[in-house]
N, C-alpha and C. Protein backbone atom coordinates (compact mmCIF):
# COMPACT_ATOMS: atom_id res chain seq x y z
N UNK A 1 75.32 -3.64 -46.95
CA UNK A 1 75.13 -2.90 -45.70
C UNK A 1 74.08 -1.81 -45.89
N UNK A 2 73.63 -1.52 -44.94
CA UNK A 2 72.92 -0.63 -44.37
C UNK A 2 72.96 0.94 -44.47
N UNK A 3 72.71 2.09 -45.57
CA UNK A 3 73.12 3.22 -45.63
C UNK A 3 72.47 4.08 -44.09
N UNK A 4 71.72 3.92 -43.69
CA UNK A 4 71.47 4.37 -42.20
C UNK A 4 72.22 4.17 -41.06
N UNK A 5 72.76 2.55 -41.01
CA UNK A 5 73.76 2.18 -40.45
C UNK A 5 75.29 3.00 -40.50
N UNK A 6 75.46 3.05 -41.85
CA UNK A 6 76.48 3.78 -42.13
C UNK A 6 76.48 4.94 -41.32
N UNK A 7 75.31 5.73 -41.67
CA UNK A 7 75.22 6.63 -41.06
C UNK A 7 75.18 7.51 -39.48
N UNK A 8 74.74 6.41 -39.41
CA UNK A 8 75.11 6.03 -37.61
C UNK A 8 76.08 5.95 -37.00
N UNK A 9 76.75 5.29 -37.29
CA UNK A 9 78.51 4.80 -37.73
C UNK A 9 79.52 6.48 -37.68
N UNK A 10 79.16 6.91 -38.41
CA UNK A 10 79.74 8.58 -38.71
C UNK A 10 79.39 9.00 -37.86
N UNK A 11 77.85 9.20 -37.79
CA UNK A 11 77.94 10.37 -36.55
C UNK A 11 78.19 10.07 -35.27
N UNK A 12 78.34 8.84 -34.90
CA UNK A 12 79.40 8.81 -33.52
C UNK A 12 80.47 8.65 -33.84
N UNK A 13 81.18 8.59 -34.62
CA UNK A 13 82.87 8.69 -35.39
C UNK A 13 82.72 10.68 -34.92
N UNK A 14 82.06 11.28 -35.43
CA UNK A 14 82.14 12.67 -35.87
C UNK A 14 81.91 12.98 -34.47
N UNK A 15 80.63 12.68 -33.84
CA UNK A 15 80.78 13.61 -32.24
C UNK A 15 81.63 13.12 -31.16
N UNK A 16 82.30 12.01 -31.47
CA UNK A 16 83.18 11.27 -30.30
C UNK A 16 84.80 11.88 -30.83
N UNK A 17 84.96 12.19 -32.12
CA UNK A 17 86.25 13.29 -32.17
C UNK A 17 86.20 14.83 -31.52
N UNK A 18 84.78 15.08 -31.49
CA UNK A 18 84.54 16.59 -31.37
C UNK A 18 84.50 16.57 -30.07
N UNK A 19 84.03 15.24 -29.23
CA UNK A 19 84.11 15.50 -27.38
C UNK A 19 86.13 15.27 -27.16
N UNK A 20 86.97 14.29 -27.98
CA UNK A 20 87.77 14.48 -27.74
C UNK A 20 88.46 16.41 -28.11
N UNK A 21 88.26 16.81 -29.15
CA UNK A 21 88.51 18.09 -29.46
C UNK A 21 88.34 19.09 -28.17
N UNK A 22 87.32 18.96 -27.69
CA UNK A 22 86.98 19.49 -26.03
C UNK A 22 87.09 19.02 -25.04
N UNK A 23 87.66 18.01 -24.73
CA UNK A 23 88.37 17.46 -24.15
C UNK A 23 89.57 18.08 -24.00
N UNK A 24 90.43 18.18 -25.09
CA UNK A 24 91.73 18.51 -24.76
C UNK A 24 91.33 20.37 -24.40
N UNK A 25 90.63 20.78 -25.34
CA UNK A 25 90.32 22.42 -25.12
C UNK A 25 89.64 22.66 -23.05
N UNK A 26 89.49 21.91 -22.91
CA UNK A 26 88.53 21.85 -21.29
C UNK A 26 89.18 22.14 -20.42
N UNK A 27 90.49 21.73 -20.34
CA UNK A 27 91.47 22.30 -18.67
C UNK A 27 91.46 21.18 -18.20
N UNK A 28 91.03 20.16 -18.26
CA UNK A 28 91.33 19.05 -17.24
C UNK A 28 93.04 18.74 -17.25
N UNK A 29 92.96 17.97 -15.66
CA UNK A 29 94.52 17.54 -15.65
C UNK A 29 94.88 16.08 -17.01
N UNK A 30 96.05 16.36 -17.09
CA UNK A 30 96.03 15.75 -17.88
C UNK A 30 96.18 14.38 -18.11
N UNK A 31 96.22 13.57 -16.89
CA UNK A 31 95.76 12.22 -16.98
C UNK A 31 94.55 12.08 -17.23
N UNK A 32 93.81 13.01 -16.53
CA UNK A 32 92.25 12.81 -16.78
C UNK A 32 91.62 12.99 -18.25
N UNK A 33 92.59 14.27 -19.04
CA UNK A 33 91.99 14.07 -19.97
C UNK A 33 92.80 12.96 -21.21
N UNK A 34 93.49 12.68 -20.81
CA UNK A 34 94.57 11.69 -21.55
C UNK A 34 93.59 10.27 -21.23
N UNK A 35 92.86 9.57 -20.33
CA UNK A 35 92.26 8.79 -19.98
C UNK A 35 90.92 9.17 -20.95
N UNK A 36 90.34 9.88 -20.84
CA UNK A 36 88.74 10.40 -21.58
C UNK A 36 89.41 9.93 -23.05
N UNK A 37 90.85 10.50 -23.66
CA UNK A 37 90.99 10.82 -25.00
C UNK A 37 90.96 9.05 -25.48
N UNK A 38 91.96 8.34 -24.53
CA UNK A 38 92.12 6.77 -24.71
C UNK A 38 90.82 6.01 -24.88
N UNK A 39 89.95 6.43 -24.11
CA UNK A 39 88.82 5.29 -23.84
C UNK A 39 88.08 5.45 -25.27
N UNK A 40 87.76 7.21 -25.65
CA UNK A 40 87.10 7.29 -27.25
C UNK A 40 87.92 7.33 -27.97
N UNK A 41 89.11 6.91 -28.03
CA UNK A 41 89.93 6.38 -28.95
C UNK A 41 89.46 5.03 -29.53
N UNK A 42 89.83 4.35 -28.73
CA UNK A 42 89.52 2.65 -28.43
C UNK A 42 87.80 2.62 -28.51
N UNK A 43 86.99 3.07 -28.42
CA UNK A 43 85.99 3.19 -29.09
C UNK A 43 85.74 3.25 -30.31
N UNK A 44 86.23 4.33 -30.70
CA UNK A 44 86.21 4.41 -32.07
C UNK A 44 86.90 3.06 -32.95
N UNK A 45 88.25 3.07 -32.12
CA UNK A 45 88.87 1.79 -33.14
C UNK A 45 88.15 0.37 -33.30
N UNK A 46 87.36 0.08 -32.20
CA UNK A 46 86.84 -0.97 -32.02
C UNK A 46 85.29 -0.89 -32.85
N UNK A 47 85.10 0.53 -33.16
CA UNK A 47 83.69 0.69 -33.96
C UNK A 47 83.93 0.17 -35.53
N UNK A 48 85.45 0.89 -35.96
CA UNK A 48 85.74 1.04 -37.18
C UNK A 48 86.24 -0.55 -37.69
N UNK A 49 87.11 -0.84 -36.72
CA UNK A 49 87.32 -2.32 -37.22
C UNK A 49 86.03 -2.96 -37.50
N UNK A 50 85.14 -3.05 -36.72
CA UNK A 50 83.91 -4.25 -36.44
C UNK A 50 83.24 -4.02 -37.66
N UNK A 51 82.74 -2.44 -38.36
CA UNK A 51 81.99 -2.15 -39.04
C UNK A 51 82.36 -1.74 -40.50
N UNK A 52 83.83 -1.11 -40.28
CA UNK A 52 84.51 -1.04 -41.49
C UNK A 52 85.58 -1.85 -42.17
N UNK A 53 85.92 -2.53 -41.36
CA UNK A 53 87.16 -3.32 -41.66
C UNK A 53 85.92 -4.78 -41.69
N UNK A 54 85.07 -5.18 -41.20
CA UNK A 54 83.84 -6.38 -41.28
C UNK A 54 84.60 -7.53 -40.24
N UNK A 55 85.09 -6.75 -38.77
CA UNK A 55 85.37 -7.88 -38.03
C UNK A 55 84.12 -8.26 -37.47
N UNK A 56 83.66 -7.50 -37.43
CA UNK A 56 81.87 -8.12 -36.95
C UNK A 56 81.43 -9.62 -37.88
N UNK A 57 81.54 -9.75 -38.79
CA UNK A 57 81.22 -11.25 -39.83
C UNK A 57 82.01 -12.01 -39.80
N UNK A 58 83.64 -11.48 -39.20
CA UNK A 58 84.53 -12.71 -39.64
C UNK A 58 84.83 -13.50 -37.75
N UNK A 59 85.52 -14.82 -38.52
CA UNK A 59 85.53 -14.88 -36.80
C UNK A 59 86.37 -15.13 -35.84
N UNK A 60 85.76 -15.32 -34.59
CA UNK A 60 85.92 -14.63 -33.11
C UNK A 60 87.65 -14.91 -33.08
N UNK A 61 88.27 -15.91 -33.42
CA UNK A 61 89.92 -15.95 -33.30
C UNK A 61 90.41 -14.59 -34.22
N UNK A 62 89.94 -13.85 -35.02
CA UNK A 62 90.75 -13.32 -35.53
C UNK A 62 89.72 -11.37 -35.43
N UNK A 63 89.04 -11.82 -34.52
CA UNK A 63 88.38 -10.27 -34.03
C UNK A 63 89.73 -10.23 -32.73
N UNK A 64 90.04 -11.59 -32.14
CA UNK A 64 90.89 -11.79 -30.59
C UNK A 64 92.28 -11.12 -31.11
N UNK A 65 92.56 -11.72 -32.52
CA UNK A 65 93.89 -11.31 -32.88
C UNK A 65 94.26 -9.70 -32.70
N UNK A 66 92.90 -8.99 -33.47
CA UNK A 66 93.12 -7.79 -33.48
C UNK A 66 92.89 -7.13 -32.39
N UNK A 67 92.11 -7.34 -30.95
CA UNK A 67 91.82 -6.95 -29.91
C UNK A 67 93.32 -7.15 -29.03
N UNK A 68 94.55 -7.85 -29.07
CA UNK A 68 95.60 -8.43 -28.71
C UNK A 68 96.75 -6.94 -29.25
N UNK A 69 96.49 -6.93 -30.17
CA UNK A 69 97.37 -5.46 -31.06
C UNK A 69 96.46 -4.22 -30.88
N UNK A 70 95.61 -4.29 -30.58
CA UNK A 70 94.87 -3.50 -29.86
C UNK A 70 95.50 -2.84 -28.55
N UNK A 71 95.36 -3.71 -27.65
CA UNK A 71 96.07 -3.75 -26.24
C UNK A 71 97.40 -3.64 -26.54
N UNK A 72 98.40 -4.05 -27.57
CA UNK A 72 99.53 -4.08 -27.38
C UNK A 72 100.02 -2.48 -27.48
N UNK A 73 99.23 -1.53 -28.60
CA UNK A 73 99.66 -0.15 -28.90
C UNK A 73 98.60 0.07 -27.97
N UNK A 74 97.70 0.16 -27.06
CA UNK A 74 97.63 1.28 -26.12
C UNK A 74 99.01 1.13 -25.28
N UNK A 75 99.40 -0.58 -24.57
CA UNK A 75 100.19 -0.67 -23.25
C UNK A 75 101.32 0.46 -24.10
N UNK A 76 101.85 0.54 -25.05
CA UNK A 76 102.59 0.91 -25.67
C UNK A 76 102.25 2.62 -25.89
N UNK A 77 101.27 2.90 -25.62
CA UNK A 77 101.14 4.57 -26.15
C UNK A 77 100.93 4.77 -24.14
N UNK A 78 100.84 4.01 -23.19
CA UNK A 78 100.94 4.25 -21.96
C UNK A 78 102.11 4.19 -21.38
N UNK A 79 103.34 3.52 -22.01
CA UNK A 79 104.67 3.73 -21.83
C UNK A 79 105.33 5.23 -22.09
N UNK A 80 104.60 5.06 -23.79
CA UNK A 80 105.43 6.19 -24.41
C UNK A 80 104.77 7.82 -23.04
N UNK A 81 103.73 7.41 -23.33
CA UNK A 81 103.19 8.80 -22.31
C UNK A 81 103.79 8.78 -21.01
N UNK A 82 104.36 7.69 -20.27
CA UNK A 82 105.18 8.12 -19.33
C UNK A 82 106.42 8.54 -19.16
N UNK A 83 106.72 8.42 -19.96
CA UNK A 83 108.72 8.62 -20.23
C UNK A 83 108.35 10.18 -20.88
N UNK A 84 107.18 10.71 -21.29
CA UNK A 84 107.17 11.91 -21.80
C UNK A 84 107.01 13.15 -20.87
N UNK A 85 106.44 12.52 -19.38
CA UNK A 85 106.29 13.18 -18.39
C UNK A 85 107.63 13.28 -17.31
């Protein structure tokens, strides 16, 4: 791999935690910011698998597998967040 790539890799890992960090610091309501926090969540996870974990090379049935458990712990962190309200 690519040490630039890498590098690339981090620094949207690093500023997509720091917009969530202000995100939660911002005042928004909190679906809204609970929605912002999910979407660069799932960003990120979908960066880190592809590039760190090498689902990007391996294939497409088993990038689906992990996109499936993917969806299963958000529907699942969208449960838990409602029963918390």
């Amino acid at each position: 791999m690519n040490t630039k790539l890498y590098t690339a890799i981090y620094v949207v890992l690093f500023v997509s935690a720091t917009i969530q960090v202000l995100v939660e610091f911002a005042g928004f309501a909190y679906w809204t910011a609970f929605g912002l926090i999910m979407v660069l969540s799932a960003m990120k996870a979908v960066l880190v698998a592809a590039y760190f974990q090498h689902l990007r090379w391996e294939p497409r049935s088993l990038t689906y597998l992990v996109g499936i458990g993917l969806a299963a712990a958000l529907a699942l962190t969208f449960a838990a967040s409602y029963s918390i309200l």
